[in-house]
PDB file of N, CA and C in Angstrom:
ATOM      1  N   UNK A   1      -0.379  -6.806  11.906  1.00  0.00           N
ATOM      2  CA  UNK A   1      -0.145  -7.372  10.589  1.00  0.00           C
ATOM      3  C   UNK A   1      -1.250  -6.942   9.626  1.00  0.00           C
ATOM      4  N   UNK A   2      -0.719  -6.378   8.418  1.00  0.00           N
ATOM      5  CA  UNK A   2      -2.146  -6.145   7.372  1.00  0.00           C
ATOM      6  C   UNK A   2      -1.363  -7.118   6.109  1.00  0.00           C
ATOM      7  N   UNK A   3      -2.469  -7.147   5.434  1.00  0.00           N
ATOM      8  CA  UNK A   3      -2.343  -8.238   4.122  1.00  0.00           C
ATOM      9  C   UNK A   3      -1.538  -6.661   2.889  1.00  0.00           C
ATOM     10  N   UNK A   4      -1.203  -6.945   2.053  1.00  0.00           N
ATOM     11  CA  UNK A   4      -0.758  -5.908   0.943  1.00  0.00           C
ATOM     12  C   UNK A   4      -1.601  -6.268  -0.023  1.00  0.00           C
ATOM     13  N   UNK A   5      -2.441  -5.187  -1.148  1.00  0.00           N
ATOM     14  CA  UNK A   5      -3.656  -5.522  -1.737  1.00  0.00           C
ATOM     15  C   UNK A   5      -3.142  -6.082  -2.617  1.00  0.00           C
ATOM     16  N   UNK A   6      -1.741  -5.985  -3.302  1.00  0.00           N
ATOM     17  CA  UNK A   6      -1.356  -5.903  -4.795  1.00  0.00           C
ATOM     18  C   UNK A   6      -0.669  -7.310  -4.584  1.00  0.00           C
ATOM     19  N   UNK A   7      -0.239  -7.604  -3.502  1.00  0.00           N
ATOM     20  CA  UNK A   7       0.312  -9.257  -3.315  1.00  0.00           C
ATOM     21  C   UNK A   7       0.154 -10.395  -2.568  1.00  0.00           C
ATOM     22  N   UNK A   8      -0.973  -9.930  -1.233  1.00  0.00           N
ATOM     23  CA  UNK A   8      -1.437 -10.666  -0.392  1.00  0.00           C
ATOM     24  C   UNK A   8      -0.298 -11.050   0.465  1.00  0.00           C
ATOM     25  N   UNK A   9       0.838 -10.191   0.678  1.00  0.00           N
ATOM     26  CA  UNK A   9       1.621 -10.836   1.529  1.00  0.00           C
ATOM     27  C   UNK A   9       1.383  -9.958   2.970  1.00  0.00           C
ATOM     28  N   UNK A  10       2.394 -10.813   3.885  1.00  0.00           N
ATOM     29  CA  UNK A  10       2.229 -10.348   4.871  1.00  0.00           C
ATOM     30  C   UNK A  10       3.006  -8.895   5.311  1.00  0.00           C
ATOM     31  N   UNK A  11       2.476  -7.824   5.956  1.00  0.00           N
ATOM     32  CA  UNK A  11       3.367  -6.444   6.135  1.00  0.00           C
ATOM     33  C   UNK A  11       3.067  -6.472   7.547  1.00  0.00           C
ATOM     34  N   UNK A  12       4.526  -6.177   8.835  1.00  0.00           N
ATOM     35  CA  UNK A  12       4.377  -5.751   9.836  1.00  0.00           C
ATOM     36  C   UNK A  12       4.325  -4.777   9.756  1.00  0.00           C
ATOM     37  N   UNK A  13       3.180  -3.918   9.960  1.00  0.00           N
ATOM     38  CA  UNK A  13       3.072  -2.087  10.157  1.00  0.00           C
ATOM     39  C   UNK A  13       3.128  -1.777  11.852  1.00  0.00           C
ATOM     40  N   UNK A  14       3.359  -2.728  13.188  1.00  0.00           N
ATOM     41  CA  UNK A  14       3.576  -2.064  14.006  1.00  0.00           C
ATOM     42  C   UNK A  14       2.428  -1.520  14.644  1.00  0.00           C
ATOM     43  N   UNK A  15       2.722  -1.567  15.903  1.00  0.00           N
ATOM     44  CA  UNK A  15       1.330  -0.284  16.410  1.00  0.00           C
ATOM     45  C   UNK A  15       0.926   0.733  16.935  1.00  0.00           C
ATOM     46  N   UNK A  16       2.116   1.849  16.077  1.00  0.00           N
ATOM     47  CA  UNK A  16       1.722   3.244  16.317  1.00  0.00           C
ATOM     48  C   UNK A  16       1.571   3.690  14.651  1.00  0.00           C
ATOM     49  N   UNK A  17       1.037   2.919  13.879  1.00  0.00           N
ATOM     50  CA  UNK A  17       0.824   2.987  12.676  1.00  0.00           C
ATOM     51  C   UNK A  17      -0.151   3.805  12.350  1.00  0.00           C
ATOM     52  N   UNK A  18      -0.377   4.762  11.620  1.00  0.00           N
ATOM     53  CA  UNK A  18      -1.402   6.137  11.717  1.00  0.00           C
ATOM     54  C   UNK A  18      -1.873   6.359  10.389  1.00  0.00           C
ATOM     55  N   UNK A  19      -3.026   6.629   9.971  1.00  0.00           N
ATOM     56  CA  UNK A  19      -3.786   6.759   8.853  1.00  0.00           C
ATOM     57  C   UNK A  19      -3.070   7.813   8.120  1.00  0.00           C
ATOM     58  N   UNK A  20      -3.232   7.537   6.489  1.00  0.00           N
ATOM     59  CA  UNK A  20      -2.178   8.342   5.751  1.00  0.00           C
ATOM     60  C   UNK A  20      -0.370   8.015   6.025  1.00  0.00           C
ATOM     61  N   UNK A  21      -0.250   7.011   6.241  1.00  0.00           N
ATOM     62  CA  UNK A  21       1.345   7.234   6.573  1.00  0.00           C
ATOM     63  C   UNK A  21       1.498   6.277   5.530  1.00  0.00           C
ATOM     64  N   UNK A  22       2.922   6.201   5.140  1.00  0.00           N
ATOM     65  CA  UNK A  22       2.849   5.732   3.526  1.00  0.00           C
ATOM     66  C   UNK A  22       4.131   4.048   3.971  1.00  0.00           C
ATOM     67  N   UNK A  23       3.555   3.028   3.407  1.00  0.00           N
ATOM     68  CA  UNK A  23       4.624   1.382   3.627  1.00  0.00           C
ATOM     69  C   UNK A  23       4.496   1.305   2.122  1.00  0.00           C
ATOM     70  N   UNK A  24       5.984   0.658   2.054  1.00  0.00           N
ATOM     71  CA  UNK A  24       6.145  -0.492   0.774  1.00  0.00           C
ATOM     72  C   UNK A  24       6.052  -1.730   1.526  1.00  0.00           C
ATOM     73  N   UNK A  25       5.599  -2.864   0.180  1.00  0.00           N
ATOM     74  CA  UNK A  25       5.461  -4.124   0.707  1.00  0.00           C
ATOM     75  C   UNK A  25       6.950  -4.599   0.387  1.00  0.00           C
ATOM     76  N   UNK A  26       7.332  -5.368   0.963  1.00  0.00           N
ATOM     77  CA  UNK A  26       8.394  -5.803   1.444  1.00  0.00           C
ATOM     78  C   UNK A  26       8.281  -7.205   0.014  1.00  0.00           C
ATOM     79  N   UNK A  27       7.557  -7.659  -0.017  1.00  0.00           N
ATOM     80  CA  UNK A  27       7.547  -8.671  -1.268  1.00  0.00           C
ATOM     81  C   UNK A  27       7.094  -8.037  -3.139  1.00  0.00           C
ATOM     82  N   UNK A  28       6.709  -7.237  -3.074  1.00  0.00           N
ATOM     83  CA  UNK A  28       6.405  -6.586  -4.417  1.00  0.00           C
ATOM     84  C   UNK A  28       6.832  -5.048  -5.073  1.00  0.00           C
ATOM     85  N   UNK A  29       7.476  -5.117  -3.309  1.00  0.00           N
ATOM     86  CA  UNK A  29       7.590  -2.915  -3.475  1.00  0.00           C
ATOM     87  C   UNK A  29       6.231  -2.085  -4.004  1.00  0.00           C
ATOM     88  N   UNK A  30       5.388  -2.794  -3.568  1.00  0.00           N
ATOM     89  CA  UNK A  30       4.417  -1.224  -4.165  1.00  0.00           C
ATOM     90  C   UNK A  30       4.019  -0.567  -2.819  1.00  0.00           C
ATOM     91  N   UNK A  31       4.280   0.737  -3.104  1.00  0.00           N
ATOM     92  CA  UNK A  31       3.829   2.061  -2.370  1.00  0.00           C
ATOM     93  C   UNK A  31       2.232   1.271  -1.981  1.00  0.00           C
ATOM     94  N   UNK A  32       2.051   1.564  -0.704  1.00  0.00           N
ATOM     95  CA  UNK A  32       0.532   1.447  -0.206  1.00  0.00           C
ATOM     96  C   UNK A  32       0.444   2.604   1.145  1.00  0.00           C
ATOM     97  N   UNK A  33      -0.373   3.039   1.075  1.00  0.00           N
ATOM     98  CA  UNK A  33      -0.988   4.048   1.922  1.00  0.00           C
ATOM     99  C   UNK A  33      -1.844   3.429   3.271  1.00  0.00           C
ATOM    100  N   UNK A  34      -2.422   4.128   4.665  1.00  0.00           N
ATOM    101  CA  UNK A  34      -2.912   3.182   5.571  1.00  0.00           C
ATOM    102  C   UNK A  34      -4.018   4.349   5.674  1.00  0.00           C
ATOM    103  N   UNK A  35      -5.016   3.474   4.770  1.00  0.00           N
ATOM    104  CA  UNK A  35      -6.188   4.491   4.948  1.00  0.00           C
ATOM    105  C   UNK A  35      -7.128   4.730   6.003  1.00  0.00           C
ATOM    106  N   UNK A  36      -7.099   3.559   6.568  1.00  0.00           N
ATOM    107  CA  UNK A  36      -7.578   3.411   8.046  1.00  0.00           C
ATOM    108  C   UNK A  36      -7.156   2.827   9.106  1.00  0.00           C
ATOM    109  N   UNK A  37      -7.192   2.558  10.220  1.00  0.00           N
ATOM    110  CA  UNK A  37      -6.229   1.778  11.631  1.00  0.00           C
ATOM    111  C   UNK A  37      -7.112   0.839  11.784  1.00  0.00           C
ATOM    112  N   UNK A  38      -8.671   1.150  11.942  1.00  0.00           N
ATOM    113  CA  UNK A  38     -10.094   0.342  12.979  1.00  0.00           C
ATOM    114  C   UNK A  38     -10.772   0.303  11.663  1.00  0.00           C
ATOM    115  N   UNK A  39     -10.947  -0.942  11.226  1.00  0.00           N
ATOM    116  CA  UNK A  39      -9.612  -2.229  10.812  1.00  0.00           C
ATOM    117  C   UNK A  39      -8.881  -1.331  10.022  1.00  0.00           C
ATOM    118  N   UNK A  40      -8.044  -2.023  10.136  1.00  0.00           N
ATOM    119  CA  UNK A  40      -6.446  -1.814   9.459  1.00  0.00           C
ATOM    120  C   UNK A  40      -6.670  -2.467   8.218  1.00  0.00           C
ATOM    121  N   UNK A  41      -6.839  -0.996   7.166  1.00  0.00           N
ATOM    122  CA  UNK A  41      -6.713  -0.825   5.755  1.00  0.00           C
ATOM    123  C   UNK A  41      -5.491  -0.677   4.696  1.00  0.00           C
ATOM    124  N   UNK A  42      -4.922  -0.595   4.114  1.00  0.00           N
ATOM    125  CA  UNK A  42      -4.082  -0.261   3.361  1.00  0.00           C
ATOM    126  C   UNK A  42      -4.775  -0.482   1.733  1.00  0.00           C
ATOM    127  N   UNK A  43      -4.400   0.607   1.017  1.00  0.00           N
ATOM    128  CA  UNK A  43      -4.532   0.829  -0.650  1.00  0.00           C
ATOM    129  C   UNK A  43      -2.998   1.630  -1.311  1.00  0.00           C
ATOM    130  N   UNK A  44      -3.231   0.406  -2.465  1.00  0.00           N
ATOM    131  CA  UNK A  44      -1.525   0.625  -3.437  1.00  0.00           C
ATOM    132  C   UNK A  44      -1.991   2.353  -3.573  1.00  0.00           C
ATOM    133  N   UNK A  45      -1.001   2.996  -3.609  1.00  0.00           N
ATOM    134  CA  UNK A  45      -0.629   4.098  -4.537  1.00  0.00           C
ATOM    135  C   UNK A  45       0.063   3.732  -5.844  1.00  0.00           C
ATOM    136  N   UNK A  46      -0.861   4.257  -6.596  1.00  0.00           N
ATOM    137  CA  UNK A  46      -0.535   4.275  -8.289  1.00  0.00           C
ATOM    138  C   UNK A  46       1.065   5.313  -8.235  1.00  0.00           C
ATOM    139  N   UNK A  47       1.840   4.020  -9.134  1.00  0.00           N
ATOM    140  CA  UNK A  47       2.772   4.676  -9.470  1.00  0.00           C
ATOM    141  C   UNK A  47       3.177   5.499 -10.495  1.00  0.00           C
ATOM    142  N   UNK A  48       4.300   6.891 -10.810  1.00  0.00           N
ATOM    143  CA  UNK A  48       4.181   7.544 -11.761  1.00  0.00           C
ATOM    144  C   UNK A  48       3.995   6.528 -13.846  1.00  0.00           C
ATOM    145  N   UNK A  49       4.475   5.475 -13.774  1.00  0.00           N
ATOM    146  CA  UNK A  49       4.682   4.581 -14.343  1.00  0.00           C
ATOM    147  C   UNK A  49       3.263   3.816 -14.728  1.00  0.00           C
ATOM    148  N   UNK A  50       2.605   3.605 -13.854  1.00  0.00           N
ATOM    149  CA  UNK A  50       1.440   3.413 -14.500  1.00  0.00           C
ATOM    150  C   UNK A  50       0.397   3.940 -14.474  1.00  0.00           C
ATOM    151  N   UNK A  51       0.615   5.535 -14.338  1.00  0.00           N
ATOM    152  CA  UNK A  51      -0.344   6.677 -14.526  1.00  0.00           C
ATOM    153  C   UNK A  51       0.389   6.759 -16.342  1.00  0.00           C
ATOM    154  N   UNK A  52       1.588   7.014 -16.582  1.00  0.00           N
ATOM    155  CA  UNK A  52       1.611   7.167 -17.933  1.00  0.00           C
ATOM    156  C   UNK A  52       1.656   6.021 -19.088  1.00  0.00           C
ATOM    157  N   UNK A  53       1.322   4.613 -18.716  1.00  0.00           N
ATOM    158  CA  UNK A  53       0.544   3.417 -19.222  1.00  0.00           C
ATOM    159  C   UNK A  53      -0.547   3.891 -19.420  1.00  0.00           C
ATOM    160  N   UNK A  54      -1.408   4.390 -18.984  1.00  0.00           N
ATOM    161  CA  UNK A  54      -2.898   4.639 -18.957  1.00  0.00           C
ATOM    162  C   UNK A  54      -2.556   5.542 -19.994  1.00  0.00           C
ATOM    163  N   UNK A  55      -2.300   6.892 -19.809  1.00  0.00           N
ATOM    164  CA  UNK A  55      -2.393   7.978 -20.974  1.00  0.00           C
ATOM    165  C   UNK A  55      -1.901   7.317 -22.234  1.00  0.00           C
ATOM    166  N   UNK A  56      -0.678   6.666 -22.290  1.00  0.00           N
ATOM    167  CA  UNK A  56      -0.532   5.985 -23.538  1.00  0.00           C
ATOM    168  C   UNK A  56      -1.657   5.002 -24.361  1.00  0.00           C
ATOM    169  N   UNK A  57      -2.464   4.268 -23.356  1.00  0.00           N
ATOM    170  CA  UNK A  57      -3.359   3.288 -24.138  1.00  0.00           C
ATOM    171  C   UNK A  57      -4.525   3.874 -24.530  1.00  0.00           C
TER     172      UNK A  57
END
């Protein structure tokens, strides 16, 4: 089980889960990446959508 950064919910990733392999959270849909296994990391991937929020502001 890892936490999701962007919603704190719970994600079963399983355990042949491998660094770089890409989950949505199941409660918010954001793309998150598994940056590490030992501990078990995950970080959102920025979506195309709010890469071009930024350039706009």
């Amino acid at each position: 089980m890892a936490l999701c950064p962007e919603c704190d919910a719970s994600i079963d990733v399983g355990d042949d889960v491998e660094e770089g392999q890409i989950l949505d959270c199941p409660e918010c849909n954001a793309r998150l990446e598994v940056v590490s296994t030992n501990p078990l990391e995950l970080d959102v991937i920025p979506g195309e959508d709010e890469d071009e929020d930024e350039v706009e502001a």
